[in-house]
N, C-alpha and C. Protein backbone atom coordinates (compact mmCIF):
# COMPACT_ATOMS: atom_id res chain seq x y z
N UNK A 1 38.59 141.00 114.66
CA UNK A 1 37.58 141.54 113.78
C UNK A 1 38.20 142.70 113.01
N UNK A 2 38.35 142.45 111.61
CA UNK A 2 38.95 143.63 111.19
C UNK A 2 38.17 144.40 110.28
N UNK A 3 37.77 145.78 110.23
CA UNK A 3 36.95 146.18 108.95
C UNK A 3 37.59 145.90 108.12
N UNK A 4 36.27 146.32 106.93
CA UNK A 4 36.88 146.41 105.84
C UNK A 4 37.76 147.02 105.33
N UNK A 5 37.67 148.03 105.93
CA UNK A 5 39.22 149.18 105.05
C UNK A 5 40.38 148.47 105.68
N UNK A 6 40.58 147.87 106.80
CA UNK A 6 41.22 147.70 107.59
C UNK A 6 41.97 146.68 106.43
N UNK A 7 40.88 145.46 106.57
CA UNK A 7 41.46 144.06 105.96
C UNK A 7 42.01 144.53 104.23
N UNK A 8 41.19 145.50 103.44
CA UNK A 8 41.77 145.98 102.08
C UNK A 8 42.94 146.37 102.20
N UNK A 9 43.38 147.33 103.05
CA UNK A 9 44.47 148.00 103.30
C UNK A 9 46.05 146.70 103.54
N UNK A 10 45.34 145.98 104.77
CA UNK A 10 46.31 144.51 104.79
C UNK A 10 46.85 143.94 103.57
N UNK A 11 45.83 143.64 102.96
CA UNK A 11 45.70 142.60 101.60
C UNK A 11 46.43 143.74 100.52
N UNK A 12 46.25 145.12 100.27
CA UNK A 12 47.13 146.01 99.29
C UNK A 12 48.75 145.74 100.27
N UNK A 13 48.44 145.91 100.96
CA UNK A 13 50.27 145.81 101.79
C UNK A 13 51.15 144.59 101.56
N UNK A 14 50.29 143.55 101.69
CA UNK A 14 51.46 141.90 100.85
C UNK A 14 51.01 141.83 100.15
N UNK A 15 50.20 142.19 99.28
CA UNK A 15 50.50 142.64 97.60
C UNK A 15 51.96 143.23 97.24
N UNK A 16 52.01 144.54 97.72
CA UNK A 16 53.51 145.31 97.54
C UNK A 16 54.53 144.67 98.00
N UNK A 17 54.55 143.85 98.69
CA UNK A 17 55.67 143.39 99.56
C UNK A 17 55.90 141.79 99.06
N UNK A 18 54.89 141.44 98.39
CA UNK A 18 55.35 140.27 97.76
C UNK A 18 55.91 140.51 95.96
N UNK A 19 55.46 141.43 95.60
CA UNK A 19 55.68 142.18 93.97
C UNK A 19 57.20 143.21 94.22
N UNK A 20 57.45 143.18 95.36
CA UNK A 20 58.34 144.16 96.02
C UNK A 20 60.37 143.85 95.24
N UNK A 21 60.85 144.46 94.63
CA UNK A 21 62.25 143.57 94.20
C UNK A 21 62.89 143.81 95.21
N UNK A 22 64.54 144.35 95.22
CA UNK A 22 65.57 144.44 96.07
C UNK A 22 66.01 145.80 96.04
N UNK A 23 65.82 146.63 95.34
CA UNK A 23 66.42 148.26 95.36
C UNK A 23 66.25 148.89 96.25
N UNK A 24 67.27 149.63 96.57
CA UNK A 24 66.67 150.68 97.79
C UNK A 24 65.74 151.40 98.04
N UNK A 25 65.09 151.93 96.46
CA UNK A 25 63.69 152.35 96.43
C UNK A 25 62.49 151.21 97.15
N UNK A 26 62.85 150.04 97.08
CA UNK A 26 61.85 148.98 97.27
C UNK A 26 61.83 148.57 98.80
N UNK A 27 63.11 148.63 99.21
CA UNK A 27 63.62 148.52 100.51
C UNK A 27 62.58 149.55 101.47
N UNK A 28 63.08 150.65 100.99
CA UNK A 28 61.94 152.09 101.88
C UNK A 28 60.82 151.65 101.64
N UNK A 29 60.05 151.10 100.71
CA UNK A 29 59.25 151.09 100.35
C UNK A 29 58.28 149.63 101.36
N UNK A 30 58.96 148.79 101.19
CA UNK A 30 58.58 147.51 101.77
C UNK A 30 58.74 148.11 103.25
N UNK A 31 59.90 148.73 103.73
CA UNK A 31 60.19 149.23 105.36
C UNK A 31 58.54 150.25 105.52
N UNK A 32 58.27 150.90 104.72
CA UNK A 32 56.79 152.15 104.97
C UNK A 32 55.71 151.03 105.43
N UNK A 33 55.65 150.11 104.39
CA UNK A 33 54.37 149.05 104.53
C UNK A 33 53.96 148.27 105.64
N UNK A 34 55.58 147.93 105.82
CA UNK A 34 55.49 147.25 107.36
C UNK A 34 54.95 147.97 108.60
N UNK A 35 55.41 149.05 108.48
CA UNK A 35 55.21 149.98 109.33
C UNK A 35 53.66 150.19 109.30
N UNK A 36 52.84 150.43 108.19
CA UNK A 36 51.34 150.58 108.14
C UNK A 36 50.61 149.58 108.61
N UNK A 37 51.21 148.32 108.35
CA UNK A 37 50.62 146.93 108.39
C UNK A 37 50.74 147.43 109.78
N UNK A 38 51.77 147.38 110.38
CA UNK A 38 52.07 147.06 112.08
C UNK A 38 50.65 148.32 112.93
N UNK A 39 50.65 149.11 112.13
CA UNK A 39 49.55 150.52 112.76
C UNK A 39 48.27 149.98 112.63
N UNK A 40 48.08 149.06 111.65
CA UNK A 40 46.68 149.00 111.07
C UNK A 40 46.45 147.73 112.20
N UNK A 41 47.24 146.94 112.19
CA UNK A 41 47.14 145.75 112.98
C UNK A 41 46.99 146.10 114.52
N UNK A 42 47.71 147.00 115.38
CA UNK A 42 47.56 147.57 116.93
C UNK A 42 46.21 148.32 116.86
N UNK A 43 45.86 148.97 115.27
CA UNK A 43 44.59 149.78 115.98
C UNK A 43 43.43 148.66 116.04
N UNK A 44 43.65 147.65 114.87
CA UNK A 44 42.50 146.66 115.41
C UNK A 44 42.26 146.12 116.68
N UNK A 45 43.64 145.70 116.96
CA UNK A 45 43.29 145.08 118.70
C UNK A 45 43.62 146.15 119.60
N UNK A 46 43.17 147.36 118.87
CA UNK A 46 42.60 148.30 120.64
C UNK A 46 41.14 148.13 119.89
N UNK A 47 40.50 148.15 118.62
CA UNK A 47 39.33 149.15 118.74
C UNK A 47 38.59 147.14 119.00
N UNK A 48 39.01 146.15 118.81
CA UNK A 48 38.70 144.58 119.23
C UNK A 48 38.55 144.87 120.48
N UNK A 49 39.51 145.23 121.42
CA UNK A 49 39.55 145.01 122.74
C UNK A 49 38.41 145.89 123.11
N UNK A 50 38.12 147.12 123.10
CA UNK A 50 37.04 148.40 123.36
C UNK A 50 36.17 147.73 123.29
N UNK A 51 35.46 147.40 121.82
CA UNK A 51 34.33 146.58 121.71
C UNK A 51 34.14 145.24 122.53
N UNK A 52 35.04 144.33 122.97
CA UNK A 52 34.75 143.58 123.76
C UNK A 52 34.62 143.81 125.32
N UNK A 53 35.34 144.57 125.93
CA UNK A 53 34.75 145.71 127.24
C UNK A 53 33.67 145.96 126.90
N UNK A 54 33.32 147.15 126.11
CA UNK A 54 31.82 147.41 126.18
C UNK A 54 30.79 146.54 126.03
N UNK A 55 31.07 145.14 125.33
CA UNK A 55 29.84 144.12 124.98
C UNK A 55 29.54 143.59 126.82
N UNK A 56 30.92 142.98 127.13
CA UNK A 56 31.14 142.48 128.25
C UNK A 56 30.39 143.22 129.23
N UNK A 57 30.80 144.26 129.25
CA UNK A 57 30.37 144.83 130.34
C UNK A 57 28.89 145.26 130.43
N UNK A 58 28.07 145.01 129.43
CA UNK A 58 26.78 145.54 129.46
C UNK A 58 26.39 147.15 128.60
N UNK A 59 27.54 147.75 128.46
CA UNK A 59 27.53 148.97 128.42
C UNK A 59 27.11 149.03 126.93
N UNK A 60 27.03 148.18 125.94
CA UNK A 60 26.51 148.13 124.68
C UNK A 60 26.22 147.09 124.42
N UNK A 61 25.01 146.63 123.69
CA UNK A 61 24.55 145.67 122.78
C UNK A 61 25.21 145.44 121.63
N UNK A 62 25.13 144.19 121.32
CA UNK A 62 25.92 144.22 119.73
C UNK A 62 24.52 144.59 118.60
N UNK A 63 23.39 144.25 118.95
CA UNK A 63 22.54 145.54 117.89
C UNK A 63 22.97 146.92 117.84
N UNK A 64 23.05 147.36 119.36
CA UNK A 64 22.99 148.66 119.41
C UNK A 64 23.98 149.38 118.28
N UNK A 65 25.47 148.57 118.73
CA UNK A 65 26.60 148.50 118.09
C UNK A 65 26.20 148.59 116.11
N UNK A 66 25.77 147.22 116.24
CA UNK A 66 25.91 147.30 114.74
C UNK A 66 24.94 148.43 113.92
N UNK A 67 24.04 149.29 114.37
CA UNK A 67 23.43 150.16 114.48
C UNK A 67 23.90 151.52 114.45
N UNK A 68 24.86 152.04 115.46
CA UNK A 68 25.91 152.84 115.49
C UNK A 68 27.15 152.73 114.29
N UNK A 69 27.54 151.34 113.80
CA UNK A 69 28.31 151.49 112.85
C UNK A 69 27.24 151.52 111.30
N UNK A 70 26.44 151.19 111.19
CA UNK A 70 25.93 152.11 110.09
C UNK A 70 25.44 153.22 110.03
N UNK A 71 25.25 153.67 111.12
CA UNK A 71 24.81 155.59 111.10
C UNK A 71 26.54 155.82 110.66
N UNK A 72 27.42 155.69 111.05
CA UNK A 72 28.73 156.45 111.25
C UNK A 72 29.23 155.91 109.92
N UNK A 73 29.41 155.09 109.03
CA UNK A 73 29.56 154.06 107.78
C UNK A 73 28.77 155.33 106.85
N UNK A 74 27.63 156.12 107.28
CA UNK A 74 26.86 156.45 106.36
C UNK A 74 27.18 158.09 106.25
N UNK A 75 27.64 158.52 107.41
CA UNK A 75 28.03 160.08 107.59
C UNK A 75 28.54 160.78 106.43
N UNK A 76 29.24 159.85 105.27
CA UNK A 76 30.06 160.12 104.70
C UNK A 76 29.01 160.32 103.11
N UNK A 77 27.96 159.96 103.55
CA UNK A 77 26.84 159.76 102.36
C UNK A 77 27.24 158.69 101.39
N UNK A 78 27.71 157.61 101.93
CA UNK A 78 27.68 156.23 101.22
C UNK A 78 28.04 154.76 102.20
N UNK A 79 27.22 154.08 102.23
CA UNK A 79 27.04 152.74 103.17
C UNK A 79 28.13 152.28 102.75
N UNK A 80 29.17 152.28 102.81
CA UNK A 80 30.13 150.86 102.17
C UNK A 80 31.22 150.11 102.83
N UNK A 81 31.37 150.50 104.08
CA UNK A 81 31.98 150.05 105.58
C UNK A 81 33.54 150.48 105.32
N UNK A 82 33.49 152.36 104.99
CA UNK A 82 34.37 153.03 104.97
C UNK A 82 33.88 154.34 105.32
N UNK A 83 35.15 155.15 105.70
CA UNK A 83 34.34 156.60 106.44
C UNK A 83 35.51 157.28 106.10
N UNK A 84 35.11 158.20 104.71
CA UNK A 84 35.86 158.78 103.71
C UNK A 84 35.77 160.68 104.50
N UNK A 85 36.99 161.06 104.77
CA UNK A 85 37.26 162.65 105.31
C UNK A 85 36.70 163.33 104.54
N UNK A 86 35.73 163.77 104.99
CA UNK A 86 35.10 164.78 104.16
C UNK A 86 36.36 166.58 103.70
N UNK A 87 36.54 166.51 103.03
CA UNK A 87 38.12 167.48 102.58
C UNK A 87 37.06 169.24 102.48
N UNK A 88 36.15 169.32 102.31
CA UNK A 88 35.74 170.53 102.31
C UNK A 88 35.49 171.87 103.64
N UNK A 89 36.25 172.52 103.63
CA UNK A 89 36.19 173.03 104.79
C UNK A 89 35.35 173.93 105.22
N UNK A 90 35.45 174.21 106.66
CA UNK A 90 34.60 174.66 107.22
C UNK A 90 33.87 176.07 107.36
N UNK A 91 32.51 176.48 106.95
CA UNK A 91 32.57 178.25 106.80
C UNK A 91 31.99 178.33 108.34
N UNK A 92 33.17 179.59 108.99
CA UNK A 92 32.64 179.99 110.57
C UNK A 92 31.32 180.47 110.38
N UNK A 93 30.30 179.90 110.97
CA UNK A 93 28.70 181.15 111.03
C UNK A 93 29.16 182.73 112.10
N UNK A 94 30.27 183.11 111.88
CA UNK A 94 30.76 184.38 112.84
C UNK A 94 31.35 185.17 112.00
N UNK A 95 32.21 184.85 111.56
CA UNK A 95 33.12 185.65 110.80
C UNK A 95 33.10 185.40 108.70
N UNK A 96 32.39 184.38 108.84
CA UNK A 96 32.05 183.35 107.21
C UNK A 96 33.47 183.29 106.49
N UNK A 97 34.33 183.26 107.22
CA UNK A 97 35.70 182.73 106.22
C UNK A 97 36.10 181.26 107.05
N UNK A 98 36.75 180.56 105.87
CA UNK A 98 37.03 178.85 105.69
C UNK A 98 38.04 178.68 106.33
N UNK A 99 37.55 177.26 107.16
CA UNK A 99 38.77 177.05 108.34
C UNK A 99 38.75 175.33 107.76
N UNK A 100 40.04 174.57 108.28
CA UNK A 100 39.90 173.26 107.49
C UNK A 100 39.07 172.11 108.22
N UNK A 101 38.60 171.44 107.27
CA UNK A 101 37.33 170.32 107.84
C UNK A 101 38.41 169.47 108.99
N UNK A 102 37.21 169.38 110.58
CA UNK A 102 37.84 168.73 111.57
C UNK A 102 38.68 169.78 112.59
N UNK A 103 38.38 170.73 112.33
CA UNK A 103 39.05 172.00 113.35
C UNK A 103 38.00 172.12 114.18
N UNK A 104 38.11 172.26 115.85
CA UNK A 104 37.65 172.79 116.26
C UNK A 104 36.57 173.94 116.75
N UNK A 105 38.09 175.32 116.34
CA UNK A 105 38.06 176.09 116.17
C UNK A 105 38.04 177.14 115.01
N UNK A 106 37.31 177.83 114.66
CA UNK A 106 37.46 179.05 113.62
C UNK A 106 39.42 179.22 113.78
N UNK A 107 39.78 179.53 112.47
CA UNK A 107 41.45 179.75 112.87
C UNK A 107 41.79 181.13 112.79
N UNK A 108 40.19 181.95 112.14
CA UNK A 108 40.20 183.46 111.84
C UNK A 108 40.11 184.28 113.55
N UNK A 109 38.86 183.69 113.69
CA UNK A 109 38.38 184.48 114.60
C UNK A 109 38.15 183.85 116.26
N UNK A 110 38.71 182.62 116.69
CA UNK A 110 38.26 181.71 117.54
C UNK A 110 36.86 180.91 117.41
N UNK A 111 35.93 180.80 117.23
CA UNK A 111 34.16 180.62 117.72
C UNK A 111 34.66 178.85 116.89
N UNK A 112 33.88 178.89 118.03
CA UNK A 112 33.87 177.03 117.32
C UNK A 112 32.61 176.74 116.87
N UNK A 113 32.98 175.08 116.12
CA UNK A 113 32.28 175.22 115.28
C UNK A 113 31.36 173.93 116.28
N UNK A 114 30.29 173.64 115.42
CA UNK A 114 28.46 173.16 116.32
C UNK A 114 29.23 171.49 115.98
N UNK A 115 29.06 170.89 117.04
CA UNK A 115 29.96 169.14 116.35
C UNK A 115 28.33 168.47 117.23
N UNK A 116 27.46 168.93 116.77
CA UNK A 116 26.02 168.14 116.83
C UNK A 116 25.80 167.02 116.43
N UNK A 117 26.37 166.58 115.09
CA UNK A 117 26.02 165.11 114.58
C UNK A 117 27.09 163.88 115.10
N UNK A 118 27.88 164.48 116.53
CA UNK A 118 28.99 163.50 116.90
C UNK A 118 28.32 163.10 118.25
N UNK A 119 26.79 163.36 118.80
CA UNK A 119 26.30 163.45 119.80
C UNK A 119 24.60 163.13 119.12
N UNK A 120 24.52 162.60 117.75
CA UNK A 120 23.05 161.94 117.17
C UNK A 120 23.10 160.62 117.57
N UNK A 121 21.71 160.08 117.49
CA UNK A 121 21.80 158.82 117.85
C UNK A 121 21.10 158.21 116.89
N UNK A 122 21.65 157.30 116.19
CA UNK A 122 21.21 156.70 114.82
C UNK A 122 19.25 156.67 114.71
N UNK A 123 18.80 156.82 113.56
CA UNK A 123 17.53 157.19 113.16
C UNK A 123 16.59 155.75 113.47
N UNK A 124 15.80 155.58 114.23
CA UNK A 124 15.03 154.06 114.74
C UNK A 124 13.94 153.84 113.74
């Protein structure tokens, strides 16, 4: 089962690698791709395998599931079965100076930051 970014990402990679000539620029270039292809391809069959444990085992529904992947699809404020890094960073409520989005921690002052919406449970 591969998402979508997953399978786009595939399909841009033998694109390049078939348009790809012989130069050494092309060489590195085709060698990077492989390398992404090969990352993109192991993370599918761990996050395949996870999901099939958890179905198996009872521990999730595939509603529940497909439910959970559109709350998380949507975090980003657009449905489109991609989950775009939000790049704006973070203001501490302690000290109010900007630490980078996905930190923990304040990098000014320590105080971490509230990760509440990683612990919501999609809207019924």
């Amino acid at each position: 089962m591969y998402t979508i970014a997953a399978a786009a990402a595939y399909q841009s990679a033998n694109r390049v690698i078939s348009s790809a000539g012989s130069s050494n620029a092309d060489l590195g270039a085709r060698s990077e791709v492989e390398q992404l292809k090969g990352r993109i391809e192991r993370q599918n069959l761990l996050i395949q395998t996870m999901l099939m444990i958890l179905l198996e085992k009872k521990v999730l529904h595939e509603d529940e599931f497909k439910e959970w992947l559109n709350y998380v699809d949507e975090l980003d404020g657009v449905r489109d079965g991609k989950l775009r890094e939000d790049k704006k960073p973070l203001a501490c409520s302690q000290c109010g100076r900007n630490s980078p989005k996905g930190s923990a921690k304040c990098i000014y002052c320590g105080s971490e930051f509230e990760t509440d919406f990683l612990y919501q449970r999609p809207q019924e």
